[in-house]
Structures are given as structure tokens and as C-alpha cells.
PDB file of N, CA and C in Angstrom:
ATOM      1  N   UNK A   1      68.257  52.850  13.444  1.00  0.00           N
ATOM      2  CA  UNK A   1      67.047  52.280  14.022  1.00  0.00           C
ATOM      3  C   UNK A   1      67.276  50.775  14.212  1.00  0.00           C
ATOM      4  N   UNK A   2      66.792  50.492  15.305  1.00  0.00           N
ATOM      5  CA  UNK A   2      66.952  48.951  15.937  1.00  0.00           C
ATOM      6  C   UNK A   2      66.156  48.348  15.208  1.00  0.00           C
ATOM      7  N   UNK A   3      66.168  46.871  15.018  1.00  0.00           N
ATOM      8  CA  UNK A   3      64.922  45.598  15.047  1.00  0.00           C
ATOM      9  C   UNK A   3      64.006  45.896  15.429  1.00  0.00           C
ATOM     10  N   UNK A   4      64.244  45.779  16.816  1.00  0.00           N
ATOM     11  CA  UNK A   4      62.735  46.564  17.846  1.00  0.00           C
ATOM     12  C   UNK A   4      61.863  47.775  17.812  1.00  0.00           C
ATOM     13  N   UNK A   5      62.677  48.329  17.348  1.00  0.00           N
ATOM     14  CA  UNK A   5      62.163  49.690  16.938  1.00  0.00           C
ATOM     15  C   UNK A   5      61.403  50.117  15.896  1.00  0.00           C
ATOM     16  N   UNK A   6      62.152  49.467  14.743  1.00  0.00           N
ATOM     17  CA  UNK A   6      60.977  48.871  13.749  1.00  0.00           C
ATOM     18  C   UNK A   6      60.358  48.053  13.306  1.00  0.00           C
ATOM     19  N   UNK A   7      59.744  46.885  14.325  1.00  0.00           N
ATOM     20  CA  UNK A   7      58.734  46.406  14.268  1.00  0.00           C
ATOM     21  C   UNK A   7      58.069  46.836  15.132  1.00  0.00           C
ATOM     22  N   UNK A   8      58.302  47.646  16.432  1.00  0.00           N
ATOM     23  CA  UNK A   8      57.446  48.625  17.081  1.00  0.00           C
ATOM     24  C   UNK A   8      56.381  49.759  15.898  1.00  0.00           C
ATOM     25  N   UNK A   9      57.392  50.166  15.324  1.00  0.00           N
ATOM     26  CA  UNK A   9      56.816  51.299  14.025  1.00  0.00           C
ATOM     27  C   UNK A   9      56.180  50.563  13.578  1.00  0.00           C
ATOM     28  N   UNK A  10      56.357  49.795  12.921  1.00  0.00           N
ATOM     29  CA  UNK A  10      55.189  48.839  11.500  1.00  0.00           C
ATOM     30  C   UNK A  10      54.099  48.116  12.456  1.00  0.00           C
ATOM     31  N   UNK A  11      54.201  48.091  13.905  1.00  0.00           N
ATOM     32  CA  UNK A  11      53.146  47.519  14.362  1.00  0.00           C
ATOM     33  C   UNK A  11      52.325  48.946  14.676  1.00  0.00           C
ATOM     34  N   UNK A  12      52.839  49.907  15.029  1.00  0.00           N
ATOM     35  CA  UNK A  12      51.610  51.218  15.122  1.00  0.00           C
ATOM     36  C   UNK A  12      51.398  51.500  13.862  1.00  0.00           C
ATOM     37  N   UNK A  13      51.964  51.765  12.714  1.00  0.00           N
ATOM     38  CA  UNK A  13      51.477  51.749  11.368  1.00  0.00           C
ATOM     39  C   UNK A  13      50.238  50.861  10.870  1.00  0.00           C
ATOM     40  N   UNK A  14      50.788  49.465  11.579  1.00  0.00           N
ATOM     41  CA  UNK A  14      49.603  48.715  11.125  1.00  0.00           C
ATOM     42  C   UNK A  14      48.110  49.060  11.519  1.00  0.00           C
ATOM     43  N   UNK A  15      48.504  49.445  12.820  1.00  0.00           N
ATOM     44  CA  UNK A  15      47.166  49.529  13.603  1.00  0.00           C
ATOM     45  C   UNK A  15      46.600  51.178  13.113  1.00  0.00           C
ATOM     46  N   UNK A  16      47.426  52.227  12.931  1.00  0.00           N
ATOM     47  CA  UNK A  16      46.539  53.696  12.302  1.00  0.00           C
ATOM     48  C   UNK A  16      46.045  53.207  11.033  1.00  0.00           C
ATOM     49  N   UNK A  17      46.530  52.191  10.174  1.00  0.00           N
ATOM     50  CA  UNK A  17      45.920  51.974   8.895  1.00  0.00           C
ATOM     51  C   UNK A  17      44.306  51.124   9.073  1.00  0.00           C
ATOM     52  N   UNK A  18      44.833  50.257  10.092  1.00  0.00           N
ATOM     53  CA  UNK A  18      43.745  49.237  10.376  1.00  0.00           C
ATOM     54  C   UNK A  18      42.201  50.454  11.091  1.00  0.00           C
ATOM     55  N   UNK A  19      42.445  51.534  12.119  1.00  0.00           N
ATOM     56  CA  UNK A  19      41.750  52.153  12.302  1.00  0.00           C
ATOM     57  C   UNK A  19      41.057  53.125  11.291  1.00  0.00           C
ATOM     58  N   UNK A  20      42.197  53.847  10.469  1.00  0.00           N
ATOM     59  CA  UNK A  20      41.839  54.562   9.359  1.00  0.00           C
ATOM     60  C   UNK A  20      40.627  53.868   8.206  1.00  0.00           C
ATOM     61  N   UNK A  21      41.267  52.510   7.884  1.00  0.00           N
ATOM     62  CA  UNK A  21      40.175  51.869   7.114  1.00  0.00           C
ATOM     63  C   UNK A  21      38.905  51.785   7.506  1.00  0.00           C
ATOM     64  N   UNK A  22      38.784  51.626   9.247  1.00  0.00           N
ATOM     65  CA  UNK A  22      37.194  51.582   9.880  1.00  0.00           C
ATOM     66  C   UNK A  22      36.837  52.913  10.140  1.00  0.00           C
ATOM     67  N   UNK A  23      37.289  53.778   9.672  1.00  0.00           N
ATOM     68  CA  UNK A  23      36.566  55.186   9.750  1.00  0.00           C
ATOM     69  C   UNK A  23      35.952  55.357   8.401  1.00  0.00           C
ATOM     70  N   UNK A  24      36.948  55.050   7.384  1.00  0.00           N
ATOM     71  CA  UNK A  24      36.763  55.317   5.753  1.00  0.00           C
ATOM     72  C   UNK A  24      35.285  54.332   5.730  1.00  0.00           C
ATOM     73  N   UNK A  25      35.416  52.717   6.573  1.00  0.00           N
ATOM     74  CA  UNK A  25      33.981  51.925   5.954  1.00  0.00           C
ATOM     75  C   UNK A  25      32.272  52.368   7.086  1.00  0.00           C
ATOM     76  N   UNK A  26      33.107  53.435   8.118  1.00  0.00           N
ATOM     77  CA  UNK A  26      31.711  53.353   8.988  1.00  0.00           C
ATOM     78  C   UNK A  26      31.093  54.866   8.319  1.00  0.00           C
ATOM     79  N   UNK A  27      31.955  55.833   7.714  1.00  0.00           N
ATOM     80  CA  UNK A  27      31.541  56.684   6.983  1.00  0.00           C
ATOM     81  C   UNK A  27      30.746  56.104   5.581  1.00  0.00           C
ATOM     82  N   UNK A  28      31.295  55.402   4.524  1.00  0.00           N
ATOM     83  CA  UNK A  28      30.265  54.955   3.550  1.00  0.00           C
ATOM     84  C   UNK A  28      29.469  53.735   3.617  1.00  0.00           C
ATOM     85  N   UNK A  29      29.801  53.062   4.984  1.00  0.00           N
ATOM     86  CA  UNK A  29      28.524  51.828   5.207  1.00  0.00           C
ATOM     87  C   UNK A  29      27.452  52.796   5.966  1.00  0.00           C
ATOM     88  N   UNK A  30      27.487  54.060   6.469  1.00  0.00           N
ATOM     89  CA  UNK A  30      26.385  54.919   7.094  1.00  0.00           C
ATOM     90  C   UNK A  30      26.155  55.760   5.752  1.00  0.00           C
ATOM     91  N   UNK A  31      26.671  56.117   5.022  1.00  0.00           N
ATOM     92  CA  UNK A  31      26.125  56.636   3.859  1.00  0.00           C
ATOM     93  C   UNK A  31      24.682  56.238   3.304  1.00  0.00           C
ATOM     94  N   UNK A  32      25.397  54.972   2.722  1.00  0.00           N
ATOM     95  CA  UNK A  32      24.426  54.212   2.086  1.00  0.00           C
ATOM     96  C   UNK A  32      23.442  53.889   2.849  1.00  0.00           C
ATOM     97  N   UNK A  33      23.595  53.170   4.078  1.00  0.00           N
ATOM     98  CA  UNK A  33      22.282  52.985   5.070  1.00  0.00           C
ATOM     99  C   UNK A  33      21.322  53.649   5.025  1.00  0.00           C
ATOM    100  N   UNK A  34      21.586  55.381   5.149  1.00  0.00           N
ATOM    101  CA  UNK A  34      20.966  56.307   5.406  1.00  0.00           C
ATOM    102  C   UNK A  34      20.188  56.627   3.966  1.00  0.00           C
ATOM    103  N   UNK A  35      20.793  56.342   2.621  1.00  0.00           N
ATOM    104  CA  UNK A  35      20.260  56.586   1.771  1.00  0.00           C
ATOM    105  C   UNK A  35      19.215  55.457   1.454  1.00  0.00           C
ATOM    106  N   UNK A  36      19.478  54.316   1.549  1.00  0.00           N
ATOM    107  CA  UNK A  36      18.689  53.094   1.613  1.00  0.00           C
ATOM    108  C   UNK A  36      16.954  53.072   2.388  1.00  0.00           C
ATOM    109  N   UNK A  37      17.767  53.763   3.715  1.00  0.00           N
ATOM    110  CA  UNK A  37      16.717  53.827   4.666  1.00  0.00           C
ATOM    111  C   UNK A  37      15.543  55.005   4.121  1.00  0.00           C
ATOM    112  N   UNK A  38      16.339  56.358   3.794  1.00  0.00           N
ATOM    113  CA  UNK A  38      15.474  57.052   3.210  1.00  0.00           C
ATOM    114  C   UNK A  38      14.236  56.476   2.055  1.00  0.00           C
ATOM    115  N   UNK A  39      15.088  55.936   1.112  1.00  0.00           N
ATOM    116  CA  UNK A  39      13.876  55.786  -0.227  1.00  0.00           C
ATOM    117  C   UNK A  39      13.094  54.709   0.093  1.00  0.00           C
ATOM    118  N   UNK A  40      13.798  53.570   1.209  1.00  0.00           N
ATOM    119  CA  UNK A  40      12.739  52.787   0.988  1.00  0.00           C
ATOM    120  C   UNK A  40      11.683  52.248   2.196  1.00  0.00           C
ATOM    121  N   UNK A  41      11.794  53.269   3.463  1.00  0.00           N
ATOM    122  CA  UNK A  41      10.830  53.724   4.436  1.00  0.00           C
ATOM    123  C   UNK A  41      11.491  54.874   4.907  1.00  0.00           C
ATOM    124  N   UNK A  42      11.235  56.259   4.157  1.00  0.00           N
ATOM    125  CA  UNK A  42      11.562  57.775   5.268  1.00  0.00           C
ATOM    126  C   UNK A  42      10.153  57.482   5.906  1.00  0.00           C
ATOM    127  N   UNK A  43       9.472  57.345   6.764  1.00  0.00           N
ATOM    128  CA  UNK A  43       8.593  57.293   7.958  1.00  0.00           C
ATOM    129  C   UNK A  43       9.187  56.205   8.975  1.00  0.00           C
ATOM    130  N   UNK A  44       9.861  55.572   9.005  1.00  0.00           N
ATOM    131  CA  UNK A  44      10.442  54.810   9.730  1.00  0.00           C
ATOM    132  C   UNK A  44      11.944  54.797   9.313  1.00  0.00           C
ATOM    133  N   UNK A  45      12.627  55.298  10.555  1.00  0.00           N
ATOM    134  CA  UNK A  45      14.281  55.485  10.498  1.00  0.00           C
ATOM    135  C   UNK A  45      14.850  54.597  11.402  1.00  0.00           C
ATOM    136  N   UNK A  46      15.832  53.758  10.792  1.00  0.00           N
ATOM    137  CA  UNK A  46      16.896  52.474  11.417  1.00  0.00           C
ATOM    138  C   UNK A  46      17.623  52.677  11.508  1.00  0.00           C
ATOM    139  N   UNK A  47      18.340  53.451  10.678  1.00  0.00           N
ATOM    140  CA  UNK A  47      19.693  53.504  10.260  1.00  0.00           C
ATOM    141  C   UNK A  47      20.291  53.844  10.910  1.00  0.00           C
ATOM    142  N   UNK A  48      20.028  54.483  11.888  1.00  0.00           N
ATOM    143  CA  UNK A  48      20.848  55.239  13.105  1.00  0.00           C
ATOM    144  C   UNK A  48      21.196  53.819  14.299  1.00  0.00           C
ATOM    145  N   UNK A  49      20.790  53.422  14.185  1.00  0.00           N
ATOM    146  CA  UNK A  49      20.885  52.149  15.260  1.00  0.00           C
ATOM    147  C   UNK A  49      22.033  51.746  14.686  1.00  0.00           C
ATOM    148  N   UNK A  50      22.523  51.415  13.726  1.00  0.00           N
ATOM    149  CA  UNK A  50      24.164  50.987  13.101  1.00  0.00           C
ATOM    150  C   UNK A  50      24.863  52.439  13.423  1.00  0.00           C
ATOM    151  N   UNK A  51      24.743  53.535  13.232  1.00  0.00           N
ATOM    152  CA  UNK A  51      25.616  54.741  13.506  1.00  0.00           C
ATOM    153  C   UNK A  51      26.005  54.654  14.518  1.00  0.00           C
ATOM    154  N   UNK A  52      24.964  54.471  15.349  1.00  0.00           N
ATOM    155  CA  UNK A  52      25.261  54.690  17.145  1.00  0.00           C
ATOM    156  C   UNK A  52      26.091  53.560  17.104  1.00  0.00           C
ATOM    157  N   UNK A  53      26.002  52.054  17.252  1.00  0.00           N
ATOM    158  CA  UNK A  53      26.675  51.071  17.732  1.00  0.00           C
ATOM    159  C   UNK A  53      27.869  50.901  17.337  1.00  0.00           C
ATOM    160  N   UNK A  54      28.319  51.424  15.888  1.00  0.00           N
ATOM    161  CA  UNK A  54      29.163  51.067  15.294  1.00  0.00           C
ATOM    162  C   UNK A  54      30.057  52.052  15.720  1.00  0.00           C
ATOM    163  N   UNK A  55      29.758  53.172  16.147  1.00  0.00           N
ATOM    164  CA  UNK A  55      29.897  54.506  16.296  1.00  0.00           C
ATOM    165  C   UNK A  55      30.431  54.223  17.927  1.00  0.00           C
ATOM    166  N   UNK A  56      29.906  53.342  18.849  1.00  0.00           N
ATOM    167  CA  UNK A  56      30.747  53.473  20.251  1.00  0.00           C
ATOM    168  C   UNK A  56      31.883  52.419  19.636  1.00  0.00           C
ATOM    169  N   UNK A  57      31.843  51.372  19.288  1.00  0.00           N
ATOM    170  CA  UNK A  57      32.716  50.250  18.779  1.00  0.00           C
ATOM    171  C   UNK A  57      33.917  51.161  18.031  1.00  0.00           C
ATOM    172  N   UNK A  58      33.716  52.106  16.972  1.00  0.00           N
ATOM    173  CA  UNK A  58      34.697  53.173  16.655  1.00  0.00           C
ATOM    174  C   UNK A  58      35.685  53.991  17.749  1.00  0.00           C
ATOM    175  N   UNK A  59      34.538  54.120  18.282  1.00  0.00           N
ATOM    176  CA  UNK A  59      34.853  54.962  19.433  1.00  0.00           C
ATOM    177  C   UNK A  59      36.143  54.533  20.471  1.00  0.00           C
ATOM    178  N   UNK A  60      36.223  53.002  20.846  1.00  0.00           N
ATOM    179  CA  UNK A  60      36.906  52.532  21.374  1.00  0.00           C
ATOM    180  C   UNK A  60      37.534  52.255  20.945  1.00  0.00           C
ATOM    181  N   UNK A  61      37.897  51.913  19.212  1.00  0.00           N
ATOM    182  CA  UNK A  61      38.964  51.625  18.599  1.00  0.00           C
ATOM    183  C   UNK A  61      40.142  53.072  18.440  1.00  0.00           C
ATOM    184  N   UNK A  62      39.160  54.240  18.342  1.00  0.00           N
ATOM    185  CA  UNK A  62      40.264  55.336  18.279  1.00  0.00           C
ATOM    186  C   UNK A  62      40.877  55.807  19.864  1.00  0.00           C
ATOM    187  N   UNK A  63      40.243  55.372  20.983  1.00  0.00           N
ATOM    188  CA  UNK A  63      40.750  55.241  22.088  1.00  0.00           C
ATOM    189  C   UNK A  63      42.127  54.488  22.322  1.00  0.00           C
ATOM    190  N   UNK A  64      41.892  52.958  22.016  1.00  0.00           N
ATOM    191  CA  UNK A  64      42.636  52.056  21.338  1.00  0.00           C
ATOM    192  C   UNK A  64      44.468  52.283  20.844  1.00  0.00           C
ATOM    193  N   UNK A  65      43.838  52.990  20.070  1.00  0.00           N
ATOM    194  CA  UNK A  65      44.912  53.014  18.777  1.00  0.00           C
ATOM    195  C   UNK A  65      45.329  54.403  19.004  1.00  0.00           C
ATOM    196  N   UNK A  66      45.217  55.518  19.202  1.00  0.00           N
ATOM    197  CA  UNK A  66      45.535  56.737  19.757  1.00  0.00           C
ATOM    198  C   UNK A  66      45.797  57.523  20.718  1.00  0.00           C
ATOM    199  N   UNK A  67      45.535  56.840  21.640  1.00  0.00           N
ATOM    200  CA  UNK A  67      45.581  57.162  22.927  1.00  0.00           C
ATOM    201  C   UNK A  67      46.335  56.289  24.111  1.00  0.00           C
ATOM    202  N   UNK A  68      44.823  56.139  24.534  1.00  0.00           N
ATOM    203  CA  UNK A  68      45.306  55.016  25.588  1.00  0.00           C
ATOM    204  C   UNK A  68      46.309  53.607  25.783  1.00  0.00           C
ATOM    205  N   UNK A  69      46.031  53.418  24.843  1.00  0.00           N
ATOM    206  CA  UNK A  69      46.991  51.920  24.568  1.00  0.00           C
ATOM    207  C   UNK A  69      48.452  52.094  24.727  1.00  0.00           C
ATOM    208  N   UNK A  70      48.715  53.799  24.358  1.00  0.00           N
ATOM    209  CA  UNK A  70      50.173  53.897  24.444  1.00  0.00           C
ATOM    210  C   UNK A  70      50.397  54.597  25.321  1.00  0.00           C
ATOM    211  N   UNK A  71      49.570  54.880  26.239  1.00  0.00           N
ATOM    212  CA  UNK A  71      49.680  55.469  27.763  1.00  0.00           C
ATOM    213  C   UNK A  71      49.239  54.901  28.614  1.00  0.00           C
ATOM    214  N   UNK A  72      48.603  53.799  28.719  1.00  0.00           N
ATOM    215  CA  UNK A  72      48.043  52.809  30.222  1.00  0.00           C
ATOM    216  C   UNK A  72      48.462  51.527  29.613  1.00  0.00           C
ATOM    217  N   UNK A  73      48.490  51.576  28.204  1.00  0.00           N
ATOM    218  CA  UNK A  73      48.755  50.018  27.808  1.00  0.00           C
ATOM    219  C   UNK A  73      50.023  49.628  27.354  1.00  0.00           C
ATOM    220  N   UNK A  74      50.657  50.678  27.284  1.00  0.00           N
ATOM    221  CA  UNK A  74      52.046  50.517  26.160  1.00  0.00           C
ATOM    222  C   UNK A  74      53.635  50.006  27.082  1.00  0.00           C
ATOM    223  N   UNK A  75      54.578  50.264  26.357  1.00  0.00           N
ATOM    224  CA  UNK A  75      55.762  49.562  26.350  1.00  0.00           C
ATOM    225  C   UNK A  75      56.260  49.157  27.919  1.00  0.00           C
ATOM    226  N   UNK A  76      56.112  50.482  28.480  1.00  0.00           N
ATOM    227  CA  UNK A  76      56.476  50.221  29.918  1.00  0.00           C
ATOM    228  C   UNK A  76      55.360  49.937  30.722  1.00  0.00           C
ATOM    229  N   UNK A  77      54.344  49.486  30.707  1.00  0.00           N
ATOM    230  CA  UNK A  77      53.630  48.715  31.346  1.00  0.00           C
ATOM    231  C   UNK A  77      53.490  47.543  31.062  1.00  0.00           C
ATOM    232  N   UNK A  78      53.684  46.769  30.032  1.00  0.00           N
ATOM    233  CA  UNK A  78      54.039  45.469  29.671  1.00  0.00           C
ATOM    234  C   UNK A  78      55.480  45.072  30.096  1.00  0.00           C
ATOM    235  N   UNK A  79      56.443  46.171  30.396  1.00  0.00           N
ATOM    236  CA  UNK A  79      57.794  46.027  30.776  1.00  0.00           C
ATOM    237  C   UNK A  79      57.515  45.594  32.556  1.00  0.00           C
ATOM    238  N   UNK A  80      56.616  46.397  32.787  1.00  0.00           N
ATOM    239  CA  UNK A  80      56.344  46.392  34.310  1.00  0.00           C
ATOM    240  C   UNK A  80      55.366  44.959  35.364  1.00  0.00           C
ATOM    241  N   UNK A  81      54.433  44.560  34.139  1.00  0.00           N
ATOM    242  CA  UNK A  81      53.678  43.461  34.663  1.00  0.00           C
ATOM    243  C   UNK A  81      55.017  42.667  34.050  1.00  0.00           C
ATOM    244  N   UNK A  82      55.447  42.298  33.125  1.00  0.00           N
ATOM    245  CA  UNK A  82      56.075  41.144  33.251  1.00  0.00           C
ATOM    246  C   UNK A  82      57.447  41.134  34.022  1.00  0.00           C
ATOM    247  N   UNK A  83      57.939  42.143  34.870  1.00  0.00           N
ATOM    248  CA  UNK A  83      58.829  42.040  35.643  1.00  0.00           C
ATOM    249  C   UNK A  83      58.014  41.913  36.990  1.00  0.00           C
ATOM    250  N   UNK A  84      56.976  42.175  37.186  1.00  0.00           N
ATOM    251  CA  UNK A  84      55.978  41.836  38.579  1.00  0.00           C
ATOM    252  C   UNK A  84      55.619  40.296  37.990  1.00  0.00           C
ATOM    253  N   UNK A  85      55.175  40.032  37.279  1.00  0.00           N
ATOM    254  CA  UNK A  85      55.259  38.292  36.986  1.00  0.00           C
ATOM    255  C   UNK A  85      56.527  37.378  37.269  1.00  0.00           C
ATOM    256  N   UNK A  86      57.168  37.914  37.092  1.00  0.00           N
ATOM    257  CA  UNK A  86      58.500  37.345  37.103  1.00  0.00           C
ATOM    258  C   UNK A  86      58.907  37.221  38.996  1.00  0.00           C
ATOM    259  N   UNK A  87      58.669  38.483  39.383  1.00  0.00           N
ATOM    260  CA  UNK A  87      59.021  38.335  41.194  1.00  0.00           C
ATOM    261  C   UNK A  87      58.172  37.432  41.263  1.00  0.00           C
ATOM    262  N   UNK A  88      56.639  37.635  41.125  1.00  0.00           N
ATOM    263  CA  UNK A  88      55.657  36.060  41.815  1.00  0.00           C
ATOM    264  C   UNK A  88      56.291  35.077  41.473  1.00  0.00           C
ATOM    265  N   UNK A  89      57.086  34.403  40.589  1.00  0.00           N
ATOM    266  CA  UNK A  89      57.092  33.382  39.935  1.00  0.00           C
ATOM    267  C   UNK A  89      58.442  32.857  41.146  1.00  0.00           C
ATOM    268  N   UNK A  90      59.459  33.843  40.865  1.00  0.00           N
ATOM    269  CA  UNK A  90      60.850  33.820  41.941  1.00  0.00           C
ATOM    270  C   UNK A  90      60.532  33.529  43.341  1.00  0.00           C
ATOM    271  N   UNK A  91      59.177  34.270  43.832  1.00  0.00           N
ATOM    272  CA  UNK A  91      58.455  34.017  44.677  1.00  0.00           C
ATOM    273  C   UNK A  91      58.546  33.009  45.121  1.00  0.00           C
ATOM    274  N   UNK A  92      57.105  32.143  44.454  1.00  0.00           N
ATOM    275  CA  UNK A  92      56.667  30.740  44.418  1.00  0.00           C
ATOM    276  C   UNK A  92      57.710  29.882  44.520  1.00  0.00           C
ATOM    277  N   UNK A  93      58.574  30.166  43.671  1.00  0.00           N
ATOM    278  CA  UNK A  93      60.124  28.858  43.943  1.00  0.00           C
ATOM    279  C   UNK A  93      60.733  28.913  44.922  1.00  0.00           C
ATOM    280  N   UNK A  94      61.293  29.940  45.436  1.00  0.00           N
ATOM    281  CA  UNK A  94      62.108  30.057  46.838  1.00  0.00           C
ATOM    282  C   UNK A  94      61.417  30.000  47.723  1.00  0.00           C
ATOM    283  N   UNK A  95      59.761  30.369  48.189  1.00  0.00           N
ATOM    284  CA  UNK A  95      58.841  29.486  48.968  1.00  0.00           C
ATOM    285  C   UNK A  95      58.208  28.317  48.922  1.00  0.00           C
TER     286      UNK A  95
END
């Protein structure tokens, strides 16, 4: 295994841990909310207003980190804009 290769790895490692942790805190920061909210107004419910928001904000992080990032965002498309940066630039000088 190359240099590159593994700091490629330890940088997706970083980021499933970094996502994993915001699943582990939006599961027991909605826990508690919900229990909070219960005892100390069940006739009036809030708590869901943090589920939902936190819950699309999740949402885009597991998009993020699982998906997309390494299919519209990943290696060879950063390989690709910065070799299209590079012609503009070659561009600009020889015109």
C-alpha cells in the first residue's frame, strides 16, 4: 500500500467515524428530548422539530460520506476539474 493510499483510507475512516458518532449523538440527543418533552409538557410536543432538522442535516451527511462524495465528488473528479483548471490557466498564458 502506497502513501496515498493510506491517507486516502484514514481520510474515509475518519469521515465513517465522524458520521457514525452523529448517528450515535442524534439517536440519544432525540432520546432524551423526547423524554424531557414528555414529563415536562406531554400536551405540547417540540421535540420533533430537532428530529426533523437534525434528521435532514443527518441526512446529508450520510449522503456525504457514503455515497455521493465518492461518486460525483471523489478522486477522479477532482483529478478532472483540476486538469480542466490547468487547460484554462495554459489557456490564458498562450492568449
Amino acid at each position: 500500500m502506497t502513501d496515498t493510499e493510506r491517507k486516502k483510507a484514514e481520510s474515509r475512516v475518519k469521515a465513517l467515524r465522524g458520521f457514525y458518532l452523529n448517528v450515535i449523538s442524534y439517536i440519544v440527543v432525540n432520546i432524551l428530548l423526547f423524554v424531557i418533552n414528555i414529563v415536562t409538557s406531554p400536551n405540547s410536543l417540540w421535540f420533533y422539530w430537532v428530529t426533523i432538522f437534525w434528521g435532514i442535516g443527518l441526512l446529508f451527511h450520510a449522503i456525504d460520506t457514503l455515497t455521493m462524495r465518492n461518486k460525483y465528488l471523489g478522486d477522479e473528479w477532482e483529478e478532472k476539474k483540476i486538469n480542466e483548471i490547468m487547460e484554462k490557466d495554459k489557456k490564458k498564458k498562450a492568449g
